[in-house]
Protein backbone atom coordinates (compact mmCIF):
# COMPACT_ATOMS: atom_id res chain seq x y z
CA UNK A 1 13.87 12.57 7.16
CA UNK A 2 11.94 9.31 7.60
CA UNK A 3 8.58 8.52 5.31
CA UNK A 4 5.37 8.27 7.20
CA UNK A 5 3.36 5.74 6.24
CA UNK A 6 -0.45 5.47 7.21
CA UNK A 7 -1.90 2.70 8.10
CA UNK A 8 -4.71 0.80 6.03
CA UNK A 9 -7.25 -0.31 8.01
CA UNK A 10 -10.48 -2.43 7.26
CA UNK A 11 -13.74 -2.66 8.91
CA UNK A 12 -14.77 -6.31 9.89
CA UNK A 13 -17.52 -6.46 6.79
CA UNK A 14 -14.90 -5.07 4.43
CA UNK A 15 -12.34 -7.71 5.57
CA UNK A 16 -15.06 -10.26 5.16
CA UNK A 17 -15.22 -9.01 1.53
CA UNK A 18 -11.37 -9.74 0.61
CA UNK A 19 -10.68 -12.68 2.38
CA UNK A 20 -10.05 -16.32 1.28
CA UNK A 21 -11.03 -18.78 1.85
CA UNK A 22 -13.99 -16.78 3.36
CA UNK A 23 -14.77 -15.64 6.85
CA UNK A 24 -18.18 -14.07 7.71
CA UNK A 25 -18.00 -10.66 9.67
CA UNK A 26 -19.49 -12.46 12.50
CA UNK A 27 -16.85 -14.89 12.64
CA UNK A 28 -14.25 -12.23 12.43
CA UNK A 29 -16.25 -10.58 15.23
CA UNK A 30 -16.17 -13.23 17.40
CA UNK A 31 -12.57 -13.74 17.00
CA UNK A 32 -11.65 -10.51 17.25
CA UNK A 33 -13.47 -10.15 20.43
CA UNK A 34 -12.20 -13.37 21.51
CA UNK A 35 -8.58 -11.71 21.26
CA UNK A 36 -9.88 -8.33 22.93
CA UNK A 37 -8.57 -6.63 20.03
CA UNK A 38 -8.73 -3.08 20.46
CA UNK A 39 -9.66 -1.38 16.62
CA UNK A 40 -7.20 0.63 15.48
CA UNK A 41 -9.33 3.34 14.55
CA UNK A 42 -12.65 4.55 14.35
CA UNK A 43 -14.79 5.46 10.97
CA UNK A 44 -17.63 8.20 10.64
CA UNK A 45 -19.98 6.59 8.53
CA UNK A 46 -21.72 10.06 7.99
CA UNK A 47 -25.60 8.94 9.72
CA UNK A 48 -26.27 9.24 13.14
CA UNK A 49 -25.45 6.45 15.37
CA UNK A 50 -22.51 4.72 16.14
CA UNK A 51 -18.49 4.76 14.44
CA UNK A 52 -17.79 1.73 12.93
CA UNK A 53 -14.81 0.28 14.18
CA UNK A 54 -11.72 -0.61 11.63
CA UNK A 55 -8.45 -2.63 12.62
CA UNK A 56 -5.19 -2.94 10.81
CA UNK A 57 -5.10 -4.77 7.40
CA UNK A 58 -1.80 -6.58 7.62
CA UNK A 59 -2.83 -7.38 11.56
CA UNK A 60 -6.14 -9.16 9.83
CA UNK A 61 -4.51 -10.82 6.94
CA UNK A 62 -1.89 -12.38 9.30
CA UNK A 63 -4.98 -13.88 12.07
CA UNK A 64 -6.49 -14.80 8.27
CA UNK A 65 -3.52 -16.70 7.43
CA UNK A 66 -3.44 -18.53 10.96
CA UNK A 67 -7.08 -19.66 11.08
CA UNK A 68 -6.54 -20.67 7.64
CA UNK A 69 -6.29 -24.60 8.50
CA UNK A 70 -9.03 -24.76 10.93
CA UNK A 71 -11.43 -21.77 8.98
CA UNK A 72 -13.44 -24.87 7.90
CA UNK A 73 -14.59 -25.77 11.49
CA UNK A 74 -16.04 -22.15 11.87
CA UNK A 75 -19.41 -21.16 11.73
C-alpha cells in the first residue's frame, strides 16, 4: 500500500515571508499571473470575503530558484 503524501502549499504573502533573497508578494503575484498559474488550492481565512489562494511549495521554491539571478532587476 503506497503512502499519501499531502501537499504543502503557501499563500503568495507567506512565500514572500520564507524566501531569499526576497521577493515581495506583489512580485510573486505578478509572476505568477504572468505564468497563469492556476493555485493549487484554496484557504478559508474564516471572515467573510474572498479564499485566499495557495500554490505548491516545492513548485514556488523551484520559480524562486530560477528568478534567483535576475530577482535584483524586479520591483
Amino acid at each position: 500500500m503506497g503512502i499519501m503524501r499531502a501537499a504543502v502549499t503557501l499563500t503568495l504573502a507567506e512565500a514572500a515571508q520564507v524566501l531569499d533573497p526576497p521577493l515581495s508578494e506583489r512580485q510573486l503575484r505578478d509572476i505568477v499571473r504572468a505564468l497563469c498559474w492556476e493555485p493549487d488550492t484554496v484557504r478559508r481565512t474564516g471572515r467573510p470575503g474572498k479564499p485566499v489562494a495557495a500554490y505548491d511549495a516545492a513548485r514556488l521554491m523551484k520559480l524562486h530558484a530560477a528568478l534567483i539571478p535576475f530577482a535584483q532587476g524586479l520591483g
